[in-house]
Every structure is written in C-alpha cells, then in structure tokens.
N, C-alpha and C. Protein backbone atom coordinates (compact mmCIF):
# COMPACT_ATOMS: atom_id res chain seq x y z
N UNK A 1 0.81 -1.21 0.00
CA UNK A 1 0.00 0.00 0.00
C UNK A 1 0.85 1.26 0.00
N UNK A 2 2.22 1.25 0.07
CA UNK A 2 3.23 2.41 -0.10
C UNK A 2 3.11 3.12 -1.03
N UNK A 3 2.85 2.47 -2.35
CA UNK A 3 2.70 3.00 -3.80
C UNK A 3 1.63 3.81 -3.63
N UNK A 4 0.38 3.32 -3.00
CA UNK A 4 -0.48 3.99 -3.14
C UNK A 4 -0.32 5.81 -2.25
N UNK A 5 0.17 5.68 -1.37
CA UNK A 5 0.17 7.06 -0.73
C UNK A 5 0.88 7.53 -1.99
N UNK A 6 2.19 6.84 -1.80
CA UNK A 6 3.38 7.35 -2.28
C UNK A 6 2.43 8.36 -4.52
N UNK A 7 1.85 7.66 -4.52
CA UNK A 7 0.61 8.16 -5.77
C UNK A 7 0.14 9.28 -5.53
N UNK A 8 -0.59 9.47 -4.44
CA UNK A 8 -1.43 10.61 -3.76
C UNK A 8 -0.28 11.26 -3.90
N UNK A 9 1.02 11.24 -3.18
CA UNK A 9 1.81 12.19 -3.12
C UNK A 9 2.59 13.61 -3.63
N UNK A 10 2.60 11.77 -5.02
CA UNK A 10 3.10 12.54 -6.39
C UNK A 10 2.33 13.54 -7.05
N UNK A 11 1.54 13.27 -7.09
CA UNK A 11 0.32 14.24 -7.58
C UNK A 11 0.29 15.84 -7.03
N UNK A 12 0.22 15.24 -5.52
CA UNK A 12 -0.01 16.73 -5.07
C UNK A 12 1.14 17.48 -5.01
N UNK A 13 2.78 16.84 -5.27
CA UNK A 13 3.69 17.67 -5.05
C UNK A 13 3.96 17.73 -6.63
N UNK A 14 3.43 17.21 -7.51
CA UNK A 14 3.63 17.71 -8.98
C UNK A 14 2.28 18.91 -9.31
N UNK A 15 1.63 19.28 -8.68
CA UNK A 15 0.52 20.67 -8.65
C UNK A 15 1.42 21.80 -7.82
N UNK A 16 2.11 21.58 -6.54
CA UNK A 16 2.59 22.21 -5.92
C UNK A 16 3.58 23.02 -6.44
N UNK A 17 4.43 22.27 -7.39
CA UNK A 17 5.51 22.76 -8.48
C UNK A 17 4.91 23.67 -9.20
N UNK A 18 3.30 22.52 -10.18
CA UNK A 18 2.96 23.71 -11.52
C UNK A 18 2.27 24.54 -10.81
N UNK A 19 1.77 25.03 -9.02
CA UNK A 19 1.35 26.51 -8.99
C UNK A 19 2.28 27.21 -8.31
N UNK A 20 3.69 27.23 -8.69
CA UNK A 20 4.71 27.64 -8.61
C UNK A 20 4.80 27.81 -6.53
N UNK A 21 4.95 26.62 -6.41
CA UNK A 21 5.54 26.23 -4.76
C UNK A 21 4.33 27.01 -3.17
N UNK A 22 3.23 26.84 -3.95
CA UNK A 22 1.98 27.25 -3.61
C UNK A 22 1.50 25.95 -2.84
N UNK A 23 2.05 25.89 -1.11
CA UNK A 23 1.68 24.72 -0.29
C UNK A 23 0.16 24.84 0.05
N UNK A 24 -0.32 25.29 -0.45
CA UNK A 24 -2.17 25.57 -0.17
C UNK A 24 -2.71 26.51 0.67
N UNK A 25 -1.68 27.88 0.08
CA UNK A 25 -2.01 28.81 1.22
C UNK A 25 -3.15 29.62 1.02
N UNK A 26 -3.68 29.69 -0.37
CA UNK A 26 -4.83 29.80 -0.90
C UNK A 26 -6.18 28.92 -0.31
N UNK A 27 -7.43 29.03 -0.50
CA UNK A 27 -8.42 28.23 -0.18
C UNK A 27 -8.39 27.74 -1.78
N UNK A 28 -8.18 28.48 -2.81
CA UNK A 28 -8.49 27.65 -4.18
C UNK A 28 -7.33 26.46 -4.53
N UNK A 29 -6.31 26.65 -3.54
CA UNK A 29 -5.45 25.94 -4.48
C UNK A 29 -5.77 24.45 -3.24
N UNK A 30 -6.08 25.02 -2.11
CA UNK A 30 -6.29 23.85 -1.34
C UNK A 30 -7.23 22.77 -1.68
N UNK A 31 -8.25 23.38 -2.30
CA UNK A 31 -9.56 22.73 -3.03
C UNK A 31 -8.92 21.92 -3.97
N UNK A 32 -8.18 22.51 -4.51
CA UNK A 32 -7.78 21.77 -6.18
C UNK A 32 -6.75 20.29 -5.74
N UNK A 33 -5.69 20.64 -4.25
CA UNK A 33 -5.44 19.23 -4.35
C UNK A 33 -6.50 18.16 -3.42
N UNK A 34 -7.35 19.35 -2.95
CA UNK A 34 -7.92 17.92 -2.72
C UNK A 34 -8.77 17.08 -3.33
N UNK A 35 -9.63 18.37 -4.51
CA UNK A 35 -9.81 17.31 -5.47
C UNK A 35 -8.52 16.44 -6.36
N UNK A 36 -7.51 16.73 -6.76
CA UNK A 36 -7.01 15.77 -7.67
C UNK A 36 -6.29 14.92 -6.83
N UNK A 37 -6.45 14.94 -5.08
CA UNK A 37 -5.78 13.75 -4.42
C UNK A 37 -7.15 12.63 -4.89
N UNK A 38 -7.94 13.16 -4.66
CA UNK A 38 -9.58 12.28 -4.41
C UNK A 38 -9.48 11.52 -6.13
N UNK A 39 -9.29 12.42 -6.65
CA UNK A 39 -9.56 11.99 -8.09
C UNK A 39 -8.58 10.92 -8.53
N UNK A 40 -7.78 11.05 -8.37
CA UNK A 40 -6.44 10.10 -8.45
C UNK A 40 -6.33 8.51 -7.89
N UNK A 41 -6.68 8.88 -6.41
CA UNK A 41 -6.63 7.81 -5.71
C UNK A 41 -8.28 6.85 -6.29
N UNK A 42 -9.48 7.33 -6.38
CA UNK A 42 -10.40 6.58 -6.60
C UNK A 42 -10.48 5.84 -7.99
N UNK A 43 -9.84 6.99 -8.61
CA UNK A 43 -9.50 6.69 -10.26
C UNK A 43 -8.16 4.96 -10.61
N UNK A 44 -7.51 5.45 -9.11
CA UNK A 44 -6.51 4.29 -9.41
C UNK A 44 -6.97 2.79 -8.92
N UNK A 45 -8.15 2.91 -8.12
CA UNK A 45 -9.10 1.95 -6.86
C UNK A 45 -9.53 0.93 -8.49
N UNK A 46 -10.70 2.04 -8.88
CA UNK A 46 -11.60 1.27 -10.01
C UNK A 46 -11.53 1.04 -11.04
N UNK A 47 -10.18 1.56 -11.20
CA UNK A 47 -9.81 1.26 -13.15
C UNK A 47 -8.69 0.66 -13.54
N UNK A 48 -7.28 0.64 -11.84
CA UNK A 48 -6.07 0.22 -12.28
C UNK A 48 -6.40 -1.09 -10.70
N UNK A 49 -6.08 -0.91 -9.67
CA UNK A 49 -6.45 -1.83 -8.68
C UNK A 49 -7.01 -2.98 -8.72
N UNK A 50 -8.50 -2.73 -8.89
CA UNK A 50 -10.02 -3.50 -8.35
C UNK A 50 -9.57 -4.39 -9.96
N UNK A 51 -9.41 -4.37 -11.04
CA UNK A 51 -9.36 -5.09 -11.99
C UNK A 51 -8.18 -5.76 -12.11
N UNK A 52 -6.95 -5.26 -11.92
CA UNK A 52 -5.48 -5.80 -11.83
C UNK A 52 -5.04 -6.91 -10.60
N UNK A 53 -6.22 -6.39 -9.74
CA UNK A 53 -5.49 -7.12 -7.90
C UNK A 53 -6.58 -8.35 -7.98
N UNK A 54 -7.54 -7.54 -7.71
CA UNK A 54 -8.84 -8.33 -7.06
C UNK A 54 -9.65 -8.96 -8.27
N UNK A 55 -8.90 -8.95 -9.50
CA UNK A 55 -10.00 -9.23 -10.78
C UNK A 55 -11.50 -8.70 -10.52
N UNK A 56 -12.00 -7.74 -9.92
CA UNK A 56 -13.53 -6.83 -9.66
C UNK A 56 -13.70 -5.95 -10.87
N UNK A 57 -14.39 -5.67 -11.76
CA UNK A 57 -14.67 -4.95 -12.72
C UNK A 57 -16.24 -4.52 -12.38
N UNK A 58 -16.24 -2.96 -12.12
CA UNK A 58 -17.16 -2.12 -11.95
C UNK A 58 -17.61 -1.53 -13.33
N UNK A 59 -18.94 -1.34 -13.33
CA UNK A 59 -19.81 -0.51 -14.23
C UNK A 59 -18.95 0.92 -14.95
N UNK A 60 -18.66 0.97 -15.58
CA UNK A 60 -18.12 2.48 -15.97
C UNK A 60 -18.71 3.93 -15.12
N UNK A 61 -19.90 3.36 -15.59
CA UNK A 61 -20.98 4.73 -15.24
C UNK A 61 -20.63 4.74 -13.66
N UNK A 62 -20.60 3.30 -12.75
CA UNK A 62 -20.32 3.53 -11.31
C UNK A 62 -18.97 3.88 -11.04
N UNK A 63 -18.35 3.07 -11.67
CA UNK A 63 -16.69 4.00 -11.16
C UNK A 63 -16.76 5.47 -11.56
N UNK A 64 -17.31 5.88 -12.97
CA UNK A 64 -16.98 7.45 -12.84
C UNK A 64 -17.58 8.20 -11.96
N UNK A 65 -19.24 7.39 -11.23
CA UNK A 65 -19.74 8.09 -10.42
C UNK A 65 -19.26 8.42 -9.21
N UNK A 66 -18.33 7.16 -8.90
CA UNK A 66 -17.83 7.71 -7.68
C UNK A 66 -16.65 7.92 -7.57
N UNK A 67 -15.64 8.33 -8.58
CA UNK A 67 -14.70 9.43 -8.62
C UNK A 67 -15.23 10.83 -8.55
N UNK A 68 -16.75 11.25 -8.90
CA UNK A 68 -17.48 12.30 -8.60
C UNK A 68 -17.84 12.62 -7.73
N UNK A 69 -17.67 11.99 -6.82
CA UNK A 69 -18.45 11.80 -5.45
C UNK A 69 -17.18 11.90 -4.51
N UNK A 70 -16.15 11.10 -4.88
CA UNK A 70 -14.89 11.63 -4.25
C UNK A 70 -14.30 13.33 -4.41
N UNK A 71 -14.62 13.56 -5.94
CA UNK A 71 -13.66 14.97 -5.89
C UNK A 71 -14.75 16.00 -5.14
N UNK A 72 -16.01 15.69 -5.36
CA UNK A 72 -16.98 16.64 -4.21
C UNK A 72 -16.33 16.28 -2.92
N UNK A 73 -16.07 15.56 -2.46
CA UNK A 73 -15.78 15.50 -1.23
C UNK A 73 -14.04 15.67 -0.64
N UNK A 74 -13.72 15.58 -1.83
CA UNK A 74 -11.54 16.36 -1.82
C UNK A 74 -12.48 18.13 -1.91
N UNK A 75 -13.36 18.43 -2.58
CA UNK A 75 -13.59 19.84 -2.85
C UNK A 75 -14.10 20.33 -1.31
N UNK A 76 -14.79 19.81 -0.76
CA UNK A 76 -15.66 20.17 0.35
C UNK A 76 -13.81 20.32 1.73
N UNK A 77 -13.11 18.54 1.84
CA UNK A 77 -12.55 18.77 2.34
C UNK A 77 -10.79 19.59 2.40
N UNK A 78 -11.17 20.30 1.25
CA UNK A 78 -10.09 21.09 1.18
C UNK A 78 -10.35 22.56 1.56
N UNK A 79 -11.72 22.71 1.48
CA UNK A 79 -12.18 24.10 2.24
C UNK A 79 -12.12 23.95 3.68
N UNK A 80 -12.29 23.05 4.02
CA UNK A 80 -12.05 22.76 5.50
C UNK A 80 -11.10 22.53 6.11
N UNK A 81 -10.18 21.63 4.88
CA UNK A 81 -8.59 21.61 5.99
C UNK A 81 -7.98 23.23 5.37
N UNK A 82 -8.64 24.21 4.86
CA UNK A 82 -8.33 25.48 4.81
C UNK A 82 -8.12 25.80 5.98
N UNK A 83 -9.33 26.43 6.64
CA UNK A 83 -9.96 27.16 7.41
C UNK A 83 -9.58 26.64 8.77
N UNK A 84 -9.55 25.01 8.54
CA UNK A 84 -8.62 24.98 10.19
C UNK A 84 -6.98 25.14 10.08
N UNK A 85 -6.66 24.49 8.99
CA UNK A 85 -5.21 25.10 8.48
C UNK A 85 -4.96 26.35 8.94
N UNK A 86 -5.27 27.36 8.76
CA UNK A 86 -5.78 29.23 8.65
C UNK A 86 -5.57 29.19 10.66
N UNK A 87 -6.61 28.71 10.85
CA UNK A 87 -6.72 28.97 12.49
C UNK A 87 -5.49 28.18 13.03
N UNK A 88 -5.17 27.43 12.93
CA UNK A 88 -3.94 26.17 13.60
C UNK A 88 -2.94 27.37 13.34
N UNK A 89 -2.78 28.13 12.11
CA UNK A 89 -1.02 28.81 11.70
C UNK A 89 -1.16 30.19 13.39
N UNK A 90 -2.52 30.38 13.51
CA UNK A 90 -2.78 31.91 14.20
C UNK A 90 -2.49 31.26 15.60
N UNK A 91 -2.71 29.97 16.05
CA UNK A 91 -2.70 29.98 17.07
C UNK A 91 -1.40 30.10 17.57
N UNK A 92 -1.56 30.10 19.20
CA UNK A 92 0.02 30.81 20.19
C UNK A 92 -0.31 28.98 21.50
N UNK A 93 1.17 28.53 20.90
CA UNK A 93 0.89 26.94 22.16
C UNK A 93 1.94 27.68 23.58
C-alpha cells in the first residue's frame, strides 16, 4: 500500500511545483489538491487496482460516479482543511 500514498503524493507535489511552490495557502489551491488527491486515488481503486489485484470490474458509469463523489468530497474537504489550516497557523501553544 506504499505506492499507493506514495501516488497521492506525487500528484499533489507535482501541482505544488505547476502553482509555482503554492503549499495551499490559498483556499483555491487547497480545493484543487484535494480534489485531484480524491480523483487520483479513486480513479486508481476502479480502473487500475479492483481489476489488476482483485480481478472486480465495476460498471463504468459507477466507477466514474464515484470518482465524482470523491472529488466533491476532496472539494468540500479542502475548504475545511483550509480554514482549520488558517486557524492552527494563528494559534500561540
């Protein structure tokens, strides 16, 4: 399962590069990796994984549905690890 983070990883530190070393200090750019962590990882579950590992072959229409359902929810939780991100930098320990 190393590969797999190690996937997520790549991704988000190859966005980090193309928005020129932009660690998500933005709320938009935070959104964006968390959709293309979400997108990536579910995308790699139902189309490269579930058929290669487990021989499981899903519906098209259901795997794309729920890579949709993931990047709503990388979108939702990247506004959120904003905003506590945002408060965590202000706080004094």
């Amino acid at each position: 399962w190393l590969g797999w983070y190690m996937g997520e990883g790549l991704v988000v530190d190859a966005l980090v590069l193309l928005f020129k070393r932009d660690y998500g200090d933005r709320r938009s750019t935070a959104m964006i990796y968390g959709v293309a962590r979400s997108a990536f990882s579910y995308w790699a579950f139902y189309f490269l994984f579930a058929p290669a590992i487990w021989k499981v072959y899903y519906a098209p229409w259901y795997a794309w549905s729920e890579v949709g359902i993931a990047c709503t929810g990388g979108l939702i939780g990247g506004a959120i690890g904003y905003d506590i991100a945002k408060k965590m930098r202000g706080a004094v320990i």
